[in-house]
N, C-alpha and C. Protein backbone atom coordinates (compact mmCIF):
# COMPACT_ATOMS: atom_id res chain seq x y z
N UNK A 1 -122.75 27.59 -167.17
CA UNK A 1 -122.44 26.40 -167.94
C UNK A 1 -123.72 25.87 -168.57
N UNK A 2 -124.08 25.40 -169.51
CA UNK A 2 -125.14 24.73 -170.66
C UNK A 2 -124.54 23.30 -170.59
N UNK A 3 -125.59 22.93 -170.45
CA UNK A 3 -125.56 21.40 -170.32
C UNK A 3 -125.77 20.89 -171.91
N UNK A 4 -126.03 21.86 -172.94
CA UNK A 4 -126.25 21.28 -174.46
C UNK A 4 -124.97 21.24 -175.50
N UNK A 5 -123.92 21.80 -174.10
CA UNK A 5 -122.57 21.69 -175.18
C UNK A 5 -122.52 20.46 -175.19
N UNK A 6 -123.01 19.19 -174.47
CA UNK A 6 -122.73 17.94 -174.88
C UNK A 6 -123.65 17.21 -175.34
N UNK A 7 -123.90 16.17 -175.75
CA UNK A 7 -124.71 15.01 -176.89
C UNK A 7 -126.27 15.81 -176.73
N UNK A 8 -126.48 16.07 -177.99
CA UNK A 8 -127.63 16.49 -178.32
C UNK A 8 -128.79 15.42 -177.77
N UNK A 9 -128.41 14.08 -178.51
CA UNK A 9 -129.41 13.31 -178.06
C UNK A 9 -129.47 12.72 -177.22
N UNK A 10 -128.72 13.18 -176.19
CA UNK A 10 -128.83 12.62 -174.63
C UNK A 10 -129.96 13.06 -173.54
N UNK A 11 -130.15 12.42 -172.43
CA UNK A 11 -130.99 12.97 -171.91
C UNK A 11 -130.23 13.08 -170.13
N UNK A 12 -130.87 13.95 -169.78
CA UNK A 12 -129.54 13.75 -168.30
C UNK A 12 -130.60 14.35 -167.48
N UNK A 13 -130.41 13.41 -166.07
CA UNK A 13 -130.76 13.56 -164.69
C UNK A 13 -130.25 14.53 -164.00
N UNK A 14 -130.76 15.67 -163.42
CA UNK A 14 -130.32 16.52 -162.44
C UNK A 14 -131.02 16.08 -160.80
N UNK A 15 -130.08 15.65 -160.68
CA UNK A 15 -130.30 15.73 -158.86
C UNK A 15 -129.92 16.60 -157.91
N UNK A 16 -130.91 17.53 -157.92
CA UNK A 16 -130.62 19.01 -157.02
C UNK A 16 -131.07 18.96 -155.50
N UNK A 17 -130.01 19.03 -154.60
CA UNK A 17 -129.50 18.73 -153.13
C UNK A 17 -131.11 19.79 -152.30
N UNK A 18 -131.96 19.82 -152.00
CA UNK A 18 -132.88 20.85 -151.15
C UNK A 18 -131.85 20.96 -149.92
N UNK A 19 -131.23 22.00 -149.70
CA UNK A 19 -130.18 22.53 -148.71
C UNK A 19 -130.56 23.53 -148.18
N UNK A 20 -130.11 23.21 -146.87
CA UNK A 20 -130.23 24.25 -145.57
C UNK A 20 -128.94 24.82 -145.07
N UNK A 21 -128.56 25.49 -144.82
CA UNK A 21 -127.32 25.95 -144.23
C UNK A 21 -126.28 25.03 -144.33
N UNK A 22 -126.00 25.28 -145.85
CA UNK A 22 -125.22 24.33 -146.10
C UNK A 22 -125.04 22.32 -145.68
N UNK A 23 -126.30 22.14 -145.55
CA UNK A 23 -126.66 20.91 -145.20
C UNK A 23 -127.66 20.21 -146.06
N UNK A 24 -127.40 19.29 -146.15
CA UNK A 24 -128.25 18.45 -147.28
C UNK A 24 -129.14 17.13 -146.12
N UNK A 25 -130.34 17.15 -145.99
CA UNK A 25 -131.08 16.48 -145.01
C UNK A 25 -131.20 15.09 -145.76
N UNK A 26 -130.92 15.39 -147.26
CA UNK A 26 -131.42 14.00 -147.61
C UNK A 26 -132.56 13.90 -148.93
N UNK A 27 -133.45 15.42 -148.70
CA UNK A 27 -134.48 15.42 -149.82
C UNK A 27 -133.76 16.18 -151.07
N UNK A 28 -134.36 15.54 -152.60
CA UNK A 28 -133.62 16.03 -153.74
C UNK A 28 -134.83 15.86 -154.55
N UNK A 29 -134.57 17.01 -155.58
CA UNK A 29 -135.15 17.52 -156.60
C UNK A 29 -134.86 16.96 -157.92
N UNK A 30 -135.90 16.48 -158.61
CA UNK A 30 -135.15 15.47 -159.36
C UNK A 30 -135.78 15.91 -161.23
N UNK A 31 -134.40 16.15 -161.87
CA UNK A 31 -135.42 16.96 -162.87
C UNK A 31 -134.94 16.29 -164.11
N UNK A 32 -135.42 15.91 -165.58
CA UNK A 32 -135.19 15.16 -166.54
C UNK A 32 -135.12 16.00 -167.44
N UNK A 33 -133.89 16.38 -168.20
CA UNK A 33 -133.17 17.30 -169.23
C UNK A 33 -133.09 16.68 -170.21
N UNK A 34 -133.82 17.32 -171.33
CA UNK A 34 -133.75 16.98 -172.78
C UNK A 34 -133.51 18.23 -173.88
N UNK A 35 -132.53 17.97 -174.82
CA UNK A 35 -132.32 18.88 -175.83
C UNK A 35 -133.35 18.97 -176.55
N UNK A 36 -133.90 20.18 -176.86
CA UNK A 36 -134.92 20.47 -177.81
C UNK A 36 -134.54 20.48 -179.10
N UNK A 37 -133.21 20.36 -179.51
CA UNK A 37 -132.23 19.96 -180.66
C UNK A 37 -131.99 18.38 -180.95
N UNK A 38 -132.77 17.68 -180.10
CA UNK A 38 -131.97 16.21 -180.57
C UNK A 38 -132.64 15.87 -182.01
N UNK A 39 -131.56 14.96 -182.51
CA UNK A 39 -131.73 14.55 -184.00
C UNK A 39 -132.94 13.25 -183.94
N UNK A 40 -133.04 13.01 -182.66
CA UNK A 40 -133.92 11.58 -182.57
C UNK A 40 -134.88 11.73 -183.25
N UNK A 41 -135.48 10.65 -183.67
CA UNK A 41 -137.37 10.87 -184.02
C UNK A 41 -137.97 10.20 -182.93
N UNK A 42 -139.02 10.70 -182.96
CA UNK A 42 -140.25 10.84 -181.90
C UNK A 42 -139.90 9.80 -180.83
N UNK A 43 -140.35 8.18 -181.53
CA UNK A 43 -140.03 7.27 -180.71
C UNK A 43 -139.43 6.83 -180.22
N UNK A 44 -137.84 7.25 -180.44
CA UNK A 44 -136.46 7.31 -179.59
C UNK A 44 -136.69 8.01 -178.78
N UNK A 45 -137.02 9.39 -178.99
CA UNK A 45 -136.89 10.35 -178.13
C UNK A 45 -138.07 10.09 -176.63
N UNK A 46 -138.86 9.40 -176.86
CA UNK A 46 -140.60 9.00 -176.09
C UNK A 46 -140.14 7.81 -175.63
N UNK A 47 -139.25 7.06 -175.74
CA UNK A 47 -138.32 5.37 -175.32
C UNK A 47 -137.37 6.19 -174.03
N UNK A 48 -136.87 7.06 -174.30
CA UNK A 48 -134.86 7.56 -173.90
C UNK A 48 -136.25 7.86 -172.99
N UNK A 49 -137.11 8.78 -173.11
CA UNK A 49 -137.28 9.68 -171.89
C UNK A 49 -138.07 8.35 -170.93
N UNK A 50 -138.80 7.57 -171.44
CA UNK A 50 -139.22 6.79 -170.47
C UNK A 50 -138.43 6.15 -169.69
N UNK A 51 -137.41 5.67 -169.84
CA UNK A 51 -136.69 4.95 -169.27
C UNK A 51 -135.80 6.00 -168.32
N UNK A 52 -135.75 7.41 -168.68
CA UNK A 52 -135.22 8.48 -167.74
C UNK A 52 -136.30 8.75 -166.54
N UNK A 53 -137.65 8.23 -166.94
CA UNK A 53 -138.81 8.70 -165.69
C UNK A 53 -138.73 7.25 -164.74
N UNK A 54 -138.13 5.74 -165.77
CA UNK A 54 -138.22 5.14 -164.74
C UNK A 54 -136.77 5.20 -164.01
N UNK A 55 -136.07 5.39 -164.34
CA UNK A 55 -134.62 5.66 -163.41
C UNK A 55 -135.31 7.03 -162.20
N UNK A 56 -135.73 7.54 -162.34
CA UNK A 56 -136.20 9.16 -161.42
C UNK A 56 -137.28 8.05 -160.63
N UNK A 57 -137.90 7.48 -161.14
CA UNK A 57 -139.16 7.21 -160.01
C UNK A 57 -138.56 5.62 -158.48
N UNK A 58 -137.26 5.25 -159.15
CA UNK A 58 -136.94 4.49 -158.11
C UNK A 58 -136.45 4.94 -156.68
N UNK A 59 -136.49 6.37 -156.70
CA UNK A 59 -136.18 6.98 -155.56
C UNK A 59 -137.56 6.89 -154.81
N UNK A 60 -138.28 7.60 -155.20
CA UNK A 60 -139.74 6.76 -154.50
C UNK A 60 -140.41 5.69 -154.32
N UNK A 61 -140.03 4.78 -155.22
CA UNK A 61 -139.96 3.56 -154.82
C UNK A 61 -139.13 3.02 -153.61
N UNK A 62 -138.20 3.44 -153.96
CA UNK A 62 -137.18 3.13 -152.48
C UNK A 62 -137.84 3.29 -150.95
N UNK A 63 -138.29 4.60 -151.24
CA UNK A 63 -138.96 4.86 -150.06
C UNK A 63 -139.72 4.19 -149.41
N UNK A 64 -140.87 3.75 -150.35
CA UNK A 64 -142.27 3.28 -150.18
C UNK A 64 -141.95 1.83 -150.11
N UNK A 65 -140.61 1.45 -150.41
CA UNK A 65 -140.43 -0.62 -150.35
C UNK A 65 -138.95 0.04 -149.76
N UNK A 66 -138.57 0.22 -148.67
CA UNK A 66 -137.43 -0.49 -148.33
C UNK A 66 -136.58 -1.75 -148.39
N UNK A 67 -136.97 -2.73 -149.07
CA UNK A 67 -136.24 -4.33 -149.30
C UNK A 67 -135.79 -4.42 -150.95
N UNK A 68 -136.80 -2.96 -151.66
CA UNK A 68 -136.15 -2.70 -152.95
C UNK A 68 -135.01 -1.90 -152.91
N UNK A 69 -135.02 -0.80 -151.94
CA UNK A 69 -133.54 -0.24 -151.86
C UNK A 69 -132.24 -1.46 -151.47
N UNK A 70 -132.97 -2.15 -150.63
CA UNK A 70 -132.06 -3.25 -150.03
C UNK A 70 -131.44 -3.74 -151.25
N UNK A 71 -132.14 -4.46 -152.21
CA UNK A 71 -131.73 -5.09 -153.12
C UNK A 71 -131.24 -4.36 -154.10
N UNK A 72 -131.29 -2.86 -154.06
CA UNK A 72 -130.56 -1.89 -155.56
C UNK A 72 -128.84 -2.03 -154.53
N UNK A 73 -128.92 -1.20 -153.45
CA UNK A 73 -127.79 -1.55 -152.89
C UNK A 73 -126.86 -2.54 -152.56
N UNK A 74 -127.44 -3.49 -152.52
CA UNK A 74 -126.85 -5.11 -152.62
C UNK A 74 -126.12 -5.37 -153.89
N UNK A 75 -126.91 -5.07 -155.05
CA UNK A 75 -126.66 -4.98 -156.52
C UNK A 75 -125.23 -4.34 -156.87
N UNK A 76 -124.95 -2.81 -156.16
CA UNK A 76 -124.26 -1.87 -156.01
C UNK A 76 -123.26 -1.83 -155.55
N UNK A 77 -123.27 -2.82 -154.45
CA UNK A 77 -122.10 -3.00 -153.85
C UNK A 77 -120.90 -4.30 -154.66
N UNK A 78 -122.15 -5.27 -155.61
CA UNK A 78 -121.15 -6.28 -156.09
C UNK A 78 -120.30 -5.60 -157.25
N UNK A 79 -121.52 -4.63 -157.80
CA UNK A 79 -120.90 -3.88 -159.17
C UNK A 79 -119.82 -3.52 -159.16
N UNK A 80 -120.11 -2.85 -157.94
CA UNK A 80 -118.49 -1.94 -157.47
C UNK A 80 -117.41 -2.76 -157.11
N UNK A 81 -117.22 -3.75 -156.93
CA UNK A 81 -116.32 -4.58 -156.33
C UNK A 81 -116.12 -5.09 -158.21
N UNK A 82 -116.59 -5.56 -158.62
CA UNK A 82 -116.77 -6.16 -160.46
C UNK A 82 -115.88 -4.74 -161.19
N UNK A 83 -116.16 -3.59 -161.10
CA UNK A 83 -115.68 -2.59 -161.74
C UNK A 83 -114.60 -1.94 -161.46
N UNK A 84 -114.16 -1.90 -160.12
CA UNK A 84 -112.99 -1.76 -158.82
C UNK A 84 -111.64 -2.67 -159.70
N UNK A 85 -112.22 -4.30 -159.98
CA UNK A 85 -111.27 -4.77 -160.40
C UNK A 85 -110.88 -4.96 -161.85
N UNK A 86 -112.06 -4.81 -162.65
CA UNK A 86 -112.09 -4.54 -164.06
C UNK A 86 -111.25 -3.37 -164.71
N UNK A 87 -111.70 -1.94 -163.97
CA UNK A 87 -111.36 -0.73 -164.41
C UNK A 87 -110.33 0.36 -163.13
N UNK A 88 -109.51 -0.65 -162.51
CA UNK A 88 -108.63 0.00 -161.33
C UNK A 88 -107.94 0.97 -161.73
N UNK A 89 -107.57 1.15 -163.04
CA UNK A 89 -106.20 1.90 -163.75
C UNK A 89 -107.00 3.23 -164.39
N UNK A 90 -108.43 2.85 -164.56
CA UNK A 90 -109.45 4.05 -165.53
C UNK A 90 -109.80 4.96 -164.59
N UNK A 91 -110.46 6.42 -165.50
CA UNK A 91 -110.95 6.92 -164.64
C UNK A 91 -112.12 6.79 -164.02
N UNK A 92 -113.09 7.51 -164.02
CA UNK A 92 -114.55 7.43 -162.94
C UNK A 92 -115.72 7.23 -163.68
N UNK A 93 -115.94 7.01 -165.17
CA UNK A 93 -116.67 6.65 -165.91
C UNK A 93 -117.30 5.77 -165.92
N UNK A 94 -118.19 5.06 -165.77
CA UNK A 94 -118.95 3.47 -165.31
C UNK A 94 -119.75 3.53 -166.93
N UNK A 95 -119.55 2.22 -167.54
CA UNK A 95 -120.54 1.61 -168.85
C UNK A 95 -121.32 1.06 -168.48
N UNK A 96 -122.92 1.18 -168.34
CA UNK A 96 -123.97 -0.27 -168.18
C UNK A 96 -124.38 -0.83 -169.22
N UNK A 97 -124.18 -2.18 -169.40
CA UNK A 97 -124.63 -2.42 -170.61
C UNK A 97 -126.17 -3.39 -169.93
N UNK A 98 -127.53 -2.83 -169.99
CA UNK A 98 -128.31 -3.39 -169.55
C UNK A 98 -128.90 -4.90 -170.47
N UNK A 99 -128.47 -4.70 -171.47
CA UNK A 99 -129.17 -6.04 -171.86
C UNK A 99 -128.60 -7.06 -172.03
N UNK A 100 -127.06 -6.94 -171.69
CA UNK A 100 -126.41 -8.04 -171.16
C UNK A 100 -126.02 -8.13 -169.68
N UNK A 101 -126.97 -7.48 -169.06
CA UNK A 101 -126.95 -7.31 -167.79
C UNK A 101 -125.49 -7.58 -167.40
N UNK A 102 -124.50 -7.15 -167.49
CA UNK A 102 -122.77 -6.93 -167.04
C UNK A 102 -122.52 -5.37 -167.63
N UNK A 103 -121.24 -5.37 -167.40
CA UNK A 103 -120.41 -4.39 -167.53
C UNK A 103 -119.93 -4.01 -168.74
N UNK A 104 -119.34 -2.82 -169.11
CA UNK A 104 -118.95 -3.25 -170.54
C UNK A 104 -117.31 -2.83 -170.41
């Protein structure tokens, strides 16, 4: 499967499981996919990806501040309860709209 049959100018997170006999301990491989086809220019494309290195680097952050995981999960749990009742009938698709910090 090619991950470029879909939006050229997207950029997508792979989170690959480090597995042991069929067991996942917990550590993941974390890799940032970009089309070498996107239509973007430069500074879209140098914006999208930054904001893809800071989504990848809060996993280590997490680590290193436990009271920041506290608070992404706290966050996570209201969302889900906000989107649970918003989108009960939809499928599994979630919208963030970050700069109106809600849902869309």
């Amino acid at each position: 499967m090619t991950i470029f049959k879909r939006n050229k100018d997207a950029i997508y997170l792979e989170i690959k499981p480090k597995v042991e006999k069929n067991y996942w301990g917990g550590d993941v491989e974390l890799n940032i996919i970009c089309n070498p086809e996107s239509k973007l220019d430069e500074e879209s494309r140098v914006a999208l990806l930054h904001l893809a290195q800071l989504i990848s680097c809060a996993i280590p952050v997490m680590e290193d501040h436990p009271h920041i995981a506290k608070i992404m999960e706290n966050y996570l749990i209201e969302y889900n309860k906000i989107i649970y009742k918003k989108h009960k009938n939809y499928d599994n698709v979630i919208a963030v709209d970050f700069k109106n910090k809600g849902i869309l």
